[in-house]
PDB file of N, CA and C in Angstrom:
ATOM      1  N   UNK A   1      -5.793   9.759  -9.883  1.00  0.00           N
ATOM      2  CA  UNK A   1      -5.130   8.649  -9.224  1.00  0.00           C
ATOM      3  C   UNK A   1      -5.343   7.406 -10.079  1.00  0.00           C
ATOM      4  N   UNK A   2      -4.391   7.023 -10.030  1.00  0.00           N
ATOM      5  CA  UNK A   2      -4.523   5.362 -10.969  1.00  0.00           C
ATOM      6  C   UNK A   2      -5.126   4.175 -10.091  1.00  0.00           C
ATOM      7  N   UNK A   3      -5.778   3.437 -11.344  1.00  0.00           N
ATOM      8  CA  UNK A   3      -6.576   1.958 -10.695  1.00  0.00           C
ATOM      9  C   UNK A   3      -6.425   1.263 -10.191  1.00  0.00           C
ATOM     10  N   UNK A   4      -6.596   0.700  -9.319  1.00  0.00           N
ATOM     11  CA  UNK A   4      -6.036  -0.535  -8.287  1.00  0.00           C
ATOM     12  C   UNK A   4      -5.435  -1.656  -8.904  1.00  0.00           C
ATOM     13  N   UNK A   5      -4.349  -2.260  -9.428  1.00  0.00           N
ATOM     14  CA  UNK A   5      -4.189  -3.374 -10.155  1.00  0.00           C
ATOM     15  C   UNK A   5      -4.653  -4.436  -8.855  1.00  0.00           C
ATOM     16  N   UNK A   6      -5.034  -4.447  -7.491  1.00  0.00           N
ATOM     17  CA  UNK A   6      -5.574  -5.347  -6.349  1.00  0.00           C
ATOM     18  C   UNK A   6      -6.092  -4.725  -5.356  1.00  0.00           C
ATOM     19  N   UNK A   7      -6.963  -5.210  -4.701  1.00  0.00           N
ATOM     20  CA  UNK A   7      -7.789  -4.707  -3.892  1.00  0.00           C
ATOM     21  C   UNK A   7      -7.974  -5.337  -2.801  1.00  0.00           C
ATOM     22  N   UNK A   8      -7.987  -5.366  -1.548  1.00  0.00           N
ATOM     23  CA  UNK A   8      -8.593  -6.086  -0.059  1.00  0.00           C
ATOM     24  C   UNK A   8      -9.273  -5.124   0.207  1.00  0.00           C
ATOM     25  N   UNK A   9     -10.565  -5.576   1.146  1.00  0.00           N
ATOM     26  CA  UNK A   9     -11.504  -4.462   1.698  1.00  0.00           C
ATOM     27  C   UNK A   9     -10.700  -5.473   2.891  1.00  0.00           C
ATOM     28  N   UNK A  10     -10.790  -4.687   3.898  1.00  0.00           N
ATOM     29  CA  UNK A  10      -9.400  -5.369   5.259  1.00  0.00           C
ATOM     30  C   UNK A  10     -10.069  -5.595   6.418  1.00  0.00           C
ATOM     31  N   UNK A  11     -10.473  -4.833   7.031  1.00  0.00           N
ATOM     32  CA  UNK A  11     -11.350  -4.979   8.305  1.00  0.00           C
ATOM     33  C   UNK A  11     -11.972  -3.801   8.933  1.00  0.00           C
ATOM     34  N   UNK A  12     -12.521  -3.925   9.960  1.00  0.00           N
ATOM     35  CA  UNK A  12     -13.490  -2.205  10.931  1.00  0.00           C
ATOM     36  C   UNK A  12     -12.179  -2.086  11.284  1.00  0.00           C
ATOM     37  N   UNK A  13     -11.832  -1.020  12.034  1.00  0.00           N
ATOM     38  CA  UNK A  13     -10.648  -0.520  12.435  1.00  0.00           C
ATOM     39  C   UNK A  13     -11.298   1.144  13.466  1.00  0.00           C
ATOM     40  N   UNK A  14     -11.429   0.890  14.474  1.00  0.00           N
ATOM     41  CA  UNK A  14     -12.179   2.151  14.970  1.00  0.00           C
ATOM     42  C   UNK A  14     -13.368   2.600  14.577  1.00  0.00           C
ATOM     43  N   UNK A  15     -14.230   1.924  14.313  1.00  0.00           N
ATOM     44  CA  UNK A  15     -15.533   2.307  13.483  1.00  0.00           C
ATOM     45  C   UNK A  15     -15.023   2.784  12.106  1.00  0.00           C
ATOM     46  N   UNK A  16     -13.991   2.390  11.330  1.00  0.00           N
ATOM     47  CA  UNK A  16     -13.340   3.068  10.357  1.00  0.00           C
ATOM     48  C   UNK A  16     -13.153   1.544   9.364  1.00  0.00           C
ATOM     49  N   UNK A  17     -13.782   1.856   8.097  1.00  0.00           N
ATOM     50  CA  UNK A  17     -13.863   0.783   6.856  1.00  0.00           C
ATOM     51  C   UNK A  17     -12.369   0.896   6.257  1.00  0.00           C
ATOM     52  N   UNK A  18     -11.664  -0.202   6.501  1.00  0.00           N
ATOM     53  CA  UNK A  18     -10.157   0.019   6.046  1.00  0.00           C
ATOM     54  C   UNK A  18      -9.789  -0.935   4.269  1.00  0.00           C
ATOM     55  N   UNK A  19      -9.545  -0.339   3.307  1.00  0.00           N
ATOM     56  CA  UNK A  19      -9.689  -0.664   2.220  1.00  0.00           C
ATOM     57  C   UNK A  19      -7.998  -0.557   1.680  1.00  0.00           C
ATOM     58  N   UNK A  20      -7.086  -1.772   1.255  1.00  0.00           N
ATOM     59  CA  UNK A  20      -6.170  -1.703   0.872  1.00  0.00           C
ATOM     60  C   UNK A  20      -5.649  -2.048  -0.307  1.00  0.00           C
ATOM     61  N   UNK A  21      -4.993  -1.051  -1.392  1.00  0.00           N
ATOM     62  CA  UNK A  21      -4.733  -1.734  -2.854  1.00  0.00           C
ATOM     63  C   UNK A  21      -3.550  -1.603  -3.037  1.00  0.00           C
ATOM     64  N   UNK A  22      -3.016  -2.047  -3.876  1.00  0.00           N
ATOM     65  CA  UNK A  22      -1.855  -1.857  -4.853  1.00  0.00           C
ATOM     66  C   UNK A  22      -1.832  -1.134  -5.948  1.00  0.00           C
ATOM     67  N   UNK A  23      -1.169  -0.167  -6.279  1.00  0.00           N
ATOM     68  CA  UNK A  23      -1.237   0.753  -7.306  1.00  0.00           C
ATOM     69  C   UNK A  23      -0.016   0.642  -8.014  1.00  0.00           C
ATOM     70  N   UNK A  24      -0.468   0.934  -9.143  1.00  0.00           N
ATOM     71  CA  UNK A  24       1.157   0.779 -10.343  1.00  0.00           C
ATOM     72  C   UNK A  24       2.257   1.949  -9.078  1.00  0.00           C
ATOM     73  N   UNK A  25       3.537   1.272  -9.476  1.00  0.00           N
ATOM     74  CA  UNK A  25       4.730   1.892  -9.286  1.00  0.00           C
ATOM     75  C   UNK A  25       5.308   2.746 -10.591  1.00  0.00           C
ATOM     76  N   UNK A  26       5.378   3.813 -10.318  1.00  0.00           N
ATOM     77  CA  UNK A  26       5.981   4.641 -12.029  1.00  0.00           C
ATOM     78  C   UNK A  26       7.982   4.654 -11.333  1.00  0.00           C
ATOM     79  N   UNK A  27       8.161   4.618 -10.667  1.00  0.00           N
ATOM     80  CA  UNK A  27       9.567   4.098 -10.489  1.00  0.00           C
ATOM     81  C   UNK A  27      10.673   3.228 -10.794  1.00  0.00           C
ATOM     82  N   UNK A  28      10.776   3.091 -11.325  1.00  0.00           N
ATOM     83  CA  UNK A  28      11.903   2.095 -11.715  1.00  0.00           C
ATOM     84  C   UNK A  28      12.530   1.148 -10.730  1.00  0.00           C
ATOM     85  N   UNK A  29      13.004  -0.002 -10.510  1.00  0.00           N
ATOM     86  CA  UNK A  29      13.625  -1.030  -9.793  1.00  0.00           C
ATOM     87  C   UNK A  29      14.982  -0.108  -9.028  1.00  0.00           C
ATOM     88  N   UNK A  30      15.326   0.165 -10.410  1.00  0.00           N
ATOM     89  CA  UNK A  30      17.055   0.467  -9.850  1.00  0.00           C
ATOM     90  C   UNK A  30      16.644   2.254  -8.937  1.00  0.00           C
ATOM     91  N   UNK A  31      15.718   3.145  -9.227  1.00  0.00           N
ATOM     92  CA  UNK A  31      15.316   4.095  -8.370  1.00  0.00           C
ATOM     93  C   UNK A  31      14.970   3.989  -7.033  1.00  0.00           C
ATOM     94  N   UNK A  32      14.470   2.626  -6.980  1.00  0.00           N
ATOM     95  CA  UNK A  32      14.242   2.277  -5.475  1.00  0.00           C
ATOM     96  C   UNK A  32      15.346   1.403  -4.730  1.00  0.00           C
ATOM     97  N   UNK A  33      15.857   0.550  -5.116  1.00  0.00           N
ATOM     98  CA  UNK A  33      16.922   0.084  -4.698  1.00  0.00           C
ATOM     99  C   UNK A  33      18.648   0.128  -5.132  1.00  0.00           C
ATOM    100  N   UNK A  34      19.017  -0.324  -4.503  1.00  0.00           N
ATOM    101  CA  UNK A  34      20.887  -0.486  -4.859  1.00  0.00           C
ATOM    102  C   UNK A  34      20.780  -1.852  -4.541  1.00  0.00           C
ATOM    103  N   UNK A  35      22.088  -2.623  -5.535  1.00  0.00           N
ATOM    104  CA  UNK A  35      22.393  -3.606  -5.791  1.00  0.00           C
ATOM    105  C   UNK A  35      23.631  -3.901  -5.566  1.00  0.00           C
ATOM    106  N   UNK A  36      24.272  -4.708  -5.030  1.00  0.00           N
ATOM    107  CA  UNK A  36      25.554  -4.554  -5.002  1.00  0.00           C
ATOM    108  C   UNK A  36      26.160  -5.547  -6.425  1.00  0.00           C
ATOM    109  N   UNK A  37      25.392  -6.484  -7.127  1.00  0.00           N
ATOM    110  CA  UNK A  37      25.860  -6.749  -8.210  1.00  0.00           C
ATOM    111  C   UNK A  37      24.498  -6.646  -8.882  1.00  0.00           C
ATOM    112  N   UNK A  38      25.546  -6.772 -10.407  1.00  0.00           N
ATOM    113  CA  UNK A  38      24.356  -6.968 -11.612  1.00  0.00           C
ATOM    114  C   UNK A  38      23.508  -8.100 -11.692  1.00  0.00           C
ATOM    115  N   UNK A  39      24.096  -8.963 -11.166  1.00  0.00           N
ATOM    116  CA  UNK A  39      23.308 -10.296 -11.283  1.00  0.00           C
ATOM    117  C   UNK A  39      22.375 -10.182 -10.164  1.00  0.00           C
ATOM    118  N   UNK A  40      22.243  -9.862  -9.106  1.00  0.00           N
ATOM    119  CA  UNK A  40      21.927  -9.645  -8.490  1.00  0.00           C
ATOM    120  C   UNK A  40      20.110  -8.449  -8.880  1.00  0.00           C
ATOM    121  N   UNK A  41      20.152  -7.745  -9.341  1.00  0.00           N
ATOM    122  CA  UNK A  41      19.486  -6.964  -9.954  1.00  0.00           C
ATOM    123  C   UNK A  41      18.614  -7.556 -11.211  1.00  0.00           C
ATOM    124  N   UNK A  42      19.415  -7.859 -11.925  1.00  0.00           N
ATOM    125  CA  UNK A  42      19.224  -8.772 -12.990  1.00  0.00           C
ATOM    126  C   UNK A  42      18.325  -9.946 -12.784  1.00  0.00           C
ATOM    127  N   UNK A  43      18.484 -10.709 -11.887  1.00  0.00           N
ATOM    128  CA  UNK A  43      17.348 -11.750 -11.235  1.00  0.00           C
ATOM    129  C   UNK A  43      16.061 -11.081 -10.351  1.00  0.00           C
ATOM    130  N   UNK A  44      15.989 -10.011  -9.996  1.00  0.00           N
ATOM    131  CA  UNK A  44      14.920  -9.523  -9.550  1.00  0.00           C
ATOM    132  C   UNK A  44      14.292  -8.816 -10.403  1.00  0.00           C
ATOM    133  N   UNK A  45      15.002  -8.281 -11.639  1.00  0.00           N
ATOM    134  CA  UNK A  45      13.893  -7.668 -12.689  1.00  0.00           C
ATOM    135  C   UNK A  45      13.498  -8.946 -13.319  1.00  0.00           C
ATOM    136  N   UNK A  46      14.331 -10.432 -13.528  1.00  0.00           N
ATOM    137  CA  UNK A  46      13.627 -11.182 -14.161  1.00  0.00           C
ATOM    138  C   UNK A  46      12.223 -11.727 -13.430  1.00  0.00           C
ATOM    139  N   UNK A  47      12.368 -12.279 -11.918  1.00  0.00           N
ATOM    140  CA  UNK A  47      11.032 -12.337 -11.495  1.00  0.00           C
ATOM    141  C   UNK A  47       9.884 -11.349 -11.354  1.00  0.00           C
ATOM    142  N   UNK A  48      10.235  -9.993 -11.717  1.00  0.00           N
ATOM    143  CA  UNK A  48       8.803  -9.502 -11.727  1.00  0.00           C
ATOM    144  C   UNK A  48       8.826  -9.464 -13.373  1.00  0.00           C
ATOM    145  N   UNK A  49       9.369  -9.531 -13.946  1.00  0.00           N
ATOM    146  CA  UNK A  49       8.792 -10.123 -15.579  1.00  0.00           C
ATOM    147  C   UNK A  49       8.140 -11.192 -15.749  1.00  0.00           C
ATOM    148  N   UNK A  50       8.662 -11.981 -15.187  1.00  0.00           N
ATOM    149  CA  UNK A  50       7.916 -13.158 -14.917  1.00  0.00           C
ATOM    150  C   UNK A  50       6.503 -13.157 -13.810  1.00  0.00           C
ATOM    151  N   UNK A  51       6.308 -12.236 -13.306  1.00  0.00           N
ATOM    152  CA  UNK A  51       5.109 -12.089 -12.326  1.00  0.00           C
ATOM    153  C   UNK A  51       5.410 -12.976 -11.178  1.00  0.00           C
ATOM    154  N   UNK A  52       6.431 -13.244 -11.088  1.00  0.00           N
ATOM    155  CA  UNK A  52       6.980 -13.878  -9.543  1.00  0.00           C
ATOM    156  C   UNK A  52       6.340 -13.025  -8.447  1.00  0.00           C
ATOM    157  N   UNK A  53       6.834 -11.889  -8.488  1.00  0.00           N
ATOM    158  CA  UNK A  53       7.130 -10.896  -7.619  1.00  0.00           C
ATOM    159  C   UNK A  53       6.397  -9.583  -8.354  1.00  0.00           C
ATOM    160  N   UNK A  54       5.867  -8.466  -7.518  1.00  0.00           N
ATOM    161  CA  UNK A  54       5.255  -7.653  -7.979  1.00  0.00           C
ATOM    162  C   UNK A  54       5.523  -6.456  -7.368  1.00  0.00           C
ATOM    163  N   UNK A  55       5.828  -5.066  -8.150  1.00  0.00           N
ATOM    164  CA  UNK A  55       6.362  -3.894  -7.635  1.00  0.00           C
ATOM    165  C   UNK A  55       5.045  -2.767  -7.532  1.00  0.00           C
ATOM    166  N   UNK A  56       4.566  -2.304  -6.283  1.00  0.00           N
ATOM    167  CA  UNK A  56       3.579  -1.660  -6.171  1.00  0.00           C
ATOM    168  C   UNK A  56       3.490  -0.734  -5.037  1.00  0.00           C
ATOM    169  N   UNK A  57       2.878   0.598  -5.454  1.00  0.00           N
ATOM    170  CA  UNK A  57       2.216   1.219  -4.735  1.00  0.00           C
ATOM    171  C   UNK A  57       1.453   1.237  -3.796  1.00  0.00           C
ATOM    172  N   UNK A  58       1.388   0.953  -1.992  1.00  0.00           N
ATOM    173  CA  UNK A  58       0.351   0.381  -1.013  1.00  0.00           C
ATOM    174  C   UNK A  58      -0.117   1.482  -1.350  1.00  0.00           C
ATOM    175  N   UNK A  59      -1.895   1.589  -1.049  1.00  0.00           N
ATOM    176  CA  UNK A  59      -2.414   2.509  -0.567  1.00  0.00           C
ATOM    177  C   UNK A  59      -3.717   1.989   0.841  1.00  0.00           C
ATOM    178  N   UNK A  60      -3.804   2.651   1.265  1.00  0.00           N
ATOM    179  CA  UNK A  60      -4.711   2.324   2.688  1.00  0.00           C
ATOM    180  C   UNK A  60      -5.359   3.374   2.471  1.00  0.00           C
ATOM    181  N   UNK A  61      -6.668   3.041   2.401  1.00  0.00           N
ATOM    182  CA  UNK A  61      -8.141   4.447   2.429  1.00  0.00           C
ATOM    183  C   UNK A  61      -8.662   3.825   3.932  1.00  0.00           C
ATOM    184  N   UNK A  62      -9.050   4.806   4.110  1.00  0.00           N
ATOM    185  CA  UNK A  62     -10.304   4.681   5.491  1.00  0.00           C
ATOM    186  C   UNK A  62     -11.314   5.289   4.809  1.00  0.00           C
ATOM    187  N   UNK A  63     -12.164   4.735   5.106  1.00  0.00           N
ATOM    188  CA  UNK A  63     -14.175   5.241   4.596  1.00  0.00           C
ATOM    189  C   UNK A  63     -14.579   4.907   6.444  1.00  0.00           C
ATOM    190  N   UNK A  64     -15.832   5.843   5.998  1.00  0.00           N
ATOM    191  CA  UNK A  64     -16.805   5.874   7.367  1.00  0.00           C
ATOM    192  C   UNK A  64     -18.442   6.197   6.581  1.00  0.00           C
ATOM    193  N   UNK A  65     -19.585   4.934   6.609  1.00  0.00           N
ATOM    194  CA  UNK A  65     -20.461   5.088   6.049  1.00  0.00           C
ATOM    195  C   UNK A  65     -20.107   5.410   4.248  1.00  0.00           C
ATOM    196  N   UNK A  66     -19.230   4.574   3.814  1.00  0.00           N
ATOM    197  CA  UNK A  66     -19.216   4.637   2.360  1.00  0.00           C
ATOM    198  C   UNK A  66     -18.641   6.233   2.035  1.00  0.00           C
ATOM    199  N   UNK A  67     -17.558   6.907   2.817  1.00  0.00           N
ATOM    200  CA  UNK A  67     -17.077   8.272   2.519  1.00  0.00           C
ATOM    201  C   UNK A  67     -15.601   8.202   2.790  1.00  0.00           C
ATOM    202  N   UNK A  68     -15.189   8.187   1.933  1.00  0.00           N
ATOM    203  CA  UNK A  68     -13.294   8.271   1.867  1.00  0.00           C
ATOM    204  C   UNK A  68     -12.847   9.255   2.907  1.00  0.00           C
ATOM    205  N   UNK A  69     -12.074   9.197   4.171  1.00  0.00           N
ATOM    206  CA  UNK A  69     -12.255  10.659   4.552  1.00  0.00           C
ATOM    207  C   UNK A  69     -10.425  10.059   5.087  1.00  0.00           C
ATOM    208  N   UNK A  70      -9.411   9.598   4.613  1.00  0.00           N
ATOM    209  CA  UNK A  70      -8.570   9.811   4.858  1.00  0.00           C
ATOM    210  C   UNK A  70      -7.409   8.252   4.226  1.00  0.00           C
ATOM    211  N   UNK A  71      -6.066   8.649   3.752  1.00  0.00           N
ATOM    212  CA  UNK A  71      -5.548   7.486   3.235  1.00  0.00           C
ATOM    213  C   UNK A  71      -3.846   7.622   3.654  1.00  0.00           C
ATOM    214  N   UNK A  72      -3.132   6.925   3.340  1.00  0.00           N
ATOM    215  CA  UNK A  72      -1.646   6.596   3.158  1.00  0.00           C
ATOM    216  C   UNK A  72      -1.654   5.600   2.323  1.00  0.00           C
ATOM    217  N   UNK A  73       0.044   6.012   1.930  1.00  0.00           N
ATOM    218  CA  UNK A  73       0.508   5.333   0.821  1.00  0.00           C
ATOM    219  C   UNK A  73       2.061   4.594   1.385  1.00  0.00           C
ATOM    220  N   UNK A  74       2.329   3.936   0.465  1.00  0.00           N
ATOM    221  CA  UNK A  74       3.893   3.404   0.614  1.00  0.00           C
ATOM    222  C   UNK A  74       4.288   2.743  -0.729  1.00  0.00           C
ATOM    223  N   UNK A  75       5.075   3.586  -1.302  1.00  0.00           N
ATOM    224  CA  UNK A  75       5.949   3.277  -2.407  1.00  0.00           C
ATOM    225  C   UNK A  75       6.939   2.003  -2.658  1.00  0.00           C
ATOM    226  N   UNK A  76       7.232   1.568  -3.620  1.00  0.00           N
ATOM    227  CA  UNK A  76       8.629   0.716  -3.665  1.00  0.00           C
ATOM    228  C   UNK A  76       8.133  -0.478  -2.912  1.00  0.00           C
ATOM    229  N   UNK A  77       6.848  -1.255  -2.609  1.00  0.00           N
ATOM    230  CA  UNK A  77       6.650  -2.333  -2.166  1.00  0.00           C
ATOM    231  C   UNK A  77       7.008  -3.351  -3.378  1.00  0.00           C
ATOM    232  N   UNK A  78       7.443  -4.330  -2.826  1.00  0.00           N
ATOM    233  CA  UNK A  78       7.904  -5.592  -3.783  1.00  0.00           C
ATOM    234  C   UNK A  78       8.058  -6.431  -2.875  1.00  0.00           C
ATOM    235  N   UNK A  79       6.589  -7.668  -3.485  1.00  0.00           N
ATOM    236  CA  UNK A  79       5.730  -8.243  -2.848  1.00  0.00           C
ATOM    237  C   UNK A  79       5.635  -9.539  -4.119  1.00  0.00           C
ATOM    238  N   UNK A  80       4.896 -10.798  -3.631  1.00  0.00           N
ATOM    239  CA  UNK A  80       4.320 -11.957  -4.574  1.00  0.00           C
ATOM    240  C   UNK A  80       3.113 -11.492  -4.898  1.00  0.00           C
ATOM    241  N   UNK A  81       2.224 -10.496  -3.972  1.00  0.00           N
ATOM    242  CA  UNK A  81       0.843  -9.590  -4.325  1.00  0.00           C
ATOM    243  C   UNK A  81       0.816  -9.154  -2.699  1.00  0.00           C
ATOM    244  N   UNK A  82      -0.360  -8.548  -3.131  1.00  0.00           N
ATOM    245  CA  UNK A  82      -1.112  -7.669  -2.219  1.00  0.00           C
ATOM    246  C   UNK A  82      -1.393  -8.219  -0.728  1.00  0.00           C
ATOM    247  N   UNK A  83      -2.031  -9.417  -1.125  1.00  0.00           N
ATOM    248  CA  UNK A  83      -2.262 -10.223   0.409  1.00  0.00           C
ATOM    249  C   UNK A  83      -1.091 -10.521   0.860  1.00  0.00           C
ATOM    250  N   UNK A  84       0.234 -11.097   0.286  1.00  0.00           N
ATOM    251  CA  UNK A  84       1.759 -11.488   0.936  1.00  0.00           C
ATOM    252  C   UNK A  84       1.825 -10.268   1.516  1.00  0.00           C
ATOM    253  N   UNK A  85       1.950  -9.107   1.053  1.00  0.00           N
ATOM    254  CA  UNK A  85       1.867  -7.428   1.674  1.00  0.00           C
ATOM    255  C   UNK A  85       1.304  -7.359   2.859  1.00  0.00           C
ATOM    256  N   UNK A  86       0.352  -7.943   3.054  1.00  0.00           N
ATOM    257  CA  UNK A  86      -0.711  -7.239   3.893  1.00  0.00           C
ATOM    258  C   UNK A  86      -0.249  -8.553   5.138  1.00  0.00           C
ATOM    259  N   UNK A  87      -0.023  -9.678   4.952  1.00  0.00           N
ATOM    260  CA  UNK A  87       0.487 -10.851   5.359  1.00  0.00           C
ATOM    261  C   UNK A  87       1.697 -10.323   6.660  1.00  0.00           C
ATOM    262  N   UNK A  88       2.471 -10.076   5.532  1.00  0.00           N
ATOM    263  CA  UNK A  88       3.835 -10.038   6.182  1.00  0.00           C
ATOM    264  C   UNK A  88       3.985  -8.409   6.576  1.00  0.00           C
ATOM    265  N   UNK A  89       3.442  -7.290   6.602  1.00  0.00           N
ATOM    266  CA  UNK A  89       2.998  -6.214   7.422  1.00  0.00           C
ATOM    267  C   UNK A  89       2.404  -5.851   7.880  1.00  0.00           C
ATOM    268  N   UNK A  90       1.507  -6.656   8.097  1.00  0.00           N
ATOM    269  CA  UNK A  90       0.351  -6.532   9.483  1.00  0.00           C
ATOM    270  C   UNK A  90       0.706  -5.831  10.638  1.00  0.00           C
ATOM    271  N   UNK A  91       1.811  -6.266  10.992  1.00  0.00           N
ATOM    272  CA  UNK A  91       2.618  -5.566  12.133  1.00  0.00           C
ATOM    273  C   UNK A  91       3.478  -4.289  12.062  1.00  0.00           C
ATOM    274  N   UNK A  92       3.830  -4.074  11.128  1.00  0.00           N
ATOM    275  CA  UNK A  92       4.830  -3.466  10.611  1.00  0.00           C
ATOM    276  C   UNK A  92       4.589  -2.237   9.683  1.00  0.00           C
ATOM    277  N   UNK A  93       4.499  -2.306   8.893  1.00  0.00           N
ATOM    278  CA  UNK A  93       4.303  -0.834   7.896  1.00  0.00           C
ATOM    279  C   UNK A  93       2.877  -0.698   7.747  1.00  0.00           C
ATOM    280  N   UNK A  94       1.960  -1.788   7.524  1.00  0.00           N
ATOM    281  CA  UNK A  94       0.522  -1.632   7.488  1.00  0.00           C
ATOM    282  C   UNK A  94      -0.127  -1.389   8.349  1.00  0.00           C
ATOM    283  N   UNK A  95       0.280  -1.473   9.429  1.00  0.00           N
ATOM    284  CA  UNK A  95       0.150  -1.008  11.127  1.00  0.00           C
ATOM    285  C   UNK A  95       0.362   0.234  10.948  1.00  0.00           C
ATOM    286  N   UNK A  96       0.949   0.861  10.565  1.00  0.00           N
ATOM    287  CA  UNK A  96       1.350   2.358  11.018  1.00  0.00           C
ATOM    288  C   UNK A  96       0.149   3.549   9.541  1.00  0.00           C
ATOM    289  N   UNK A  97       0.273   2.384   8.534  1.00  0.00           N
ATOM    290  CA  UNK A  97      -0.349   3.217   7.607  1.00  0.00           C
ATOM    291  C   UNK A  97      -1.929   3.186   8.016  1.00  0.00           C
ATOM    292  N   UNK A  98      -2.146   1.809   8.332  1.00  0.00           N
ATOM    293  CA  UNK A  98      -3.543   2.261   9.290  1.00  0.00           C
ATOM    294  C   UNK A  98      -3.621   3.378  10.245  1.00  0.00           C
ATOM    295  N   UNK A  99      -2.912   3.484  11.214  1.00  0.00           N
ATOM    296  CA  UNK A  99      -3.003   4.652  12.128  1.00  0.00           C
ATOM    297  C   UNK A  99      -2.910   5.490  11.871  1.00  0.00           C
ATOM    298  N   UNK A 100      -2.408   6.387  10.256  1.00  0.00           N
ATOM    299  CA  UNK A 100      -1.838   7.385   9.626  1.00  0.00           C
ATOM    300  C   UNK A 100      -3.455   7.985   9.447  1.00  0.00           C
ATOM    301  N   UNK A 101      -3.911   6.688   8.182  1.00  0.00           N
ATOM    302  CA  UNK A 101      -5.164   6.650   7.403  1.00  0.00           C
ATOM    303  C   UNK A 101      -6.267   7.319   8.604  1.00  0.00           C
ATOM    304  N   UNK A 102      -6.457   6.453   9.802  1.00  0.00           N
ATOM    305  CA  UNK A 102      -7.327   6.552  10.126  1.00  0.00           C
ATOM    306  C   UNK A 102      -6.974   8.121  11.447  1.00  0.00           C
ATOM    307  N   UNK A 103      -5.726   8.824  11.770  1.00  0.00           N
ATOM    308  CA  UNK A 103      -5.852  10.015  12.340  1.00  0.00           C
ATOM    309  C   UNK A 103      -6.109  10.954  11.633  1.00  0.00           C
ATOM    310  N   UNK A 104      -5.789  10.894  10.344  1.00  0.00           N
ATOM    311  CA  UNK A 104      -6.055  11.602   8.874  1.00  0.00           C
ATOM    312  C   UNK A 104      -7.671  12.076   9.130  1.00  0.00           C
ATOM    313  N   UNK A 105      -8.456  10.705   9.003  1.00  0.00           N
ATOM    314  CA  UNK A 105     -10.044  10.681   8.932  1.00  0.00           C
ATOM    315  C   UNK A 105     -10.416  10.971  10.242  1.00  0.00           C
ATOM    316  N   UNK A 106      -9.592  10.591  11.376  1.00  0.00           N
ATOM    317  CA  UNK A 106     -10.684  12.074  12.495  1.00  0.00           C
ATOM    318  C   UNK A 106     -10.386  12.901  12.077  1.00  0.00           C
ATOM    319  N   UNK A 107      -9.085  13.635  11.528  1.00  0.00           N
ATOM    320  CA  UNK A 107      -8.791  15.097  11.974  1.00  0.00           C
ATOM    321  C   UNK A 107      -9.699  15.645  10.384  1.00  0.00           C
ATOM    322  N   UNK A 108     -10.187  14.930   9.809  1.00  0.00           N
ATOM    323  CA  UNK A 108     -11.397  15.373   8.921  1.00  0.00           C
ATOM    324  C   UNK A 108     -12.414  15.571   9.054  1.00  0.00           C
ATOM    325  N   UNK A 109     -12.789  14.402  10.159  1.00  0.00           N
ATOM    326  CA  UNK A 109     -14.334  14.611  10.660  1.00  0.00           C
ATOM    327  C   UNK A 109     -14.279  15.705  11.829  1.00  0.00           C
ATOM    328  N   UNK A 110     -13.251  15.802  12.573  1.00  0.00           N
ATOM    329  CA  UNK A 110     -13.233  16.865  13.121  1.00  0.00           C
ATOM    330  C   UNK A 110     -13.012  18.846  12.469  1.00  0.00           C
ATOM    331  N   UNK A 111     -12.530  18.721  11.217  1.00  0.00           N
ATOM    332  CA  UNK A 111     -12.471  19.554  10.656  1.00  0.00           C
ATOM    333  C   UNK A 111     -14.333  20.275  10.071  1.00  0.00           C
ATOM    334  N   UNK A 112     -14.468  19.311   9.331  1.00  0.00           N
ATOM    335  CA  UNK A 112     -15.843  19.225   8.630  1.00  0.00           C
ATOM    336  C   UNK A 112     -17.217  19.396   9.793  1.00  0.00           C
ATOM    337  N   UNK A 113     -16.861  19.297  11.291  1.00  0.00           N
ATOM    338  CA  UNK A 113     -18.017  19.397  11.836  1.00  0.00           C
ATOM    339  C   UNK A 113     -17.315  20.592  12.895  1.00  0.00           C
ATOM    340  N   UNK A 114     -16.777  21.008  12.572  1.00  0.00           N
ATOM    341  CA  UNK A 114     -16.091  22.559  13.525  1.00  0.00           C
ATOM    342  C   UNK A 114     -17.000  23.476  13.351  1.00  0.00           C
TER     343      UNK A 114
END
């Protein structure tokens, strides 16, 4: 798995350590979206050249006592960074990848102590 280009350690979440990064995107702009013009396209590859805007990989780990035991991801984020991400989906996609992450990590701890 590739390196975090950003990192938040986020909050408890069910007795569950919720840790959120950004990971390179190996996708291309135009793979993730449609444009209806070039210019259009064209100005959004210029701001993430410019580091306006940033194209990344969410990932959400859950740890319990310093042990990874469950994660989600979300592709094709394009964001100003990580915290605008986490900002403006709190409610919304990061909400759900928490609940993913963290049914993931019972149905581990429930696996592992069967």
């Amino acid at each position: 798995m590739s390196e975090a280009i950003e990192k938040i350690e986020f909050d408890n979440v069910l007795g569950f350590d919720i840790v959120i990064s950004a990971l390179p995107e190996y996708l291309s702009i135009t793979d993730i979206m449609e444009f209806e013009t070039e210019d259009e396209k064209n100005e959004l590859i210029e701001k993430l050249d410019n580091y306006d805007l940033m194209l990344f990989c969410a990932r959400v780990q859950c740890y319990k006592k310093g042990i990874l035991l469950g994660s989600d991801f979300l592709g094709g984020c394009i964001y100003e960074d990580l915290e605008n991400f986490v900002e403006t989906e709190r409610e919304f996609y990061l909400k759900d990848m928490i609940k993913t992450a963290i049914s993931e990590s019972k149905q581990m701890i429930q696996d592992l102590t069967a």
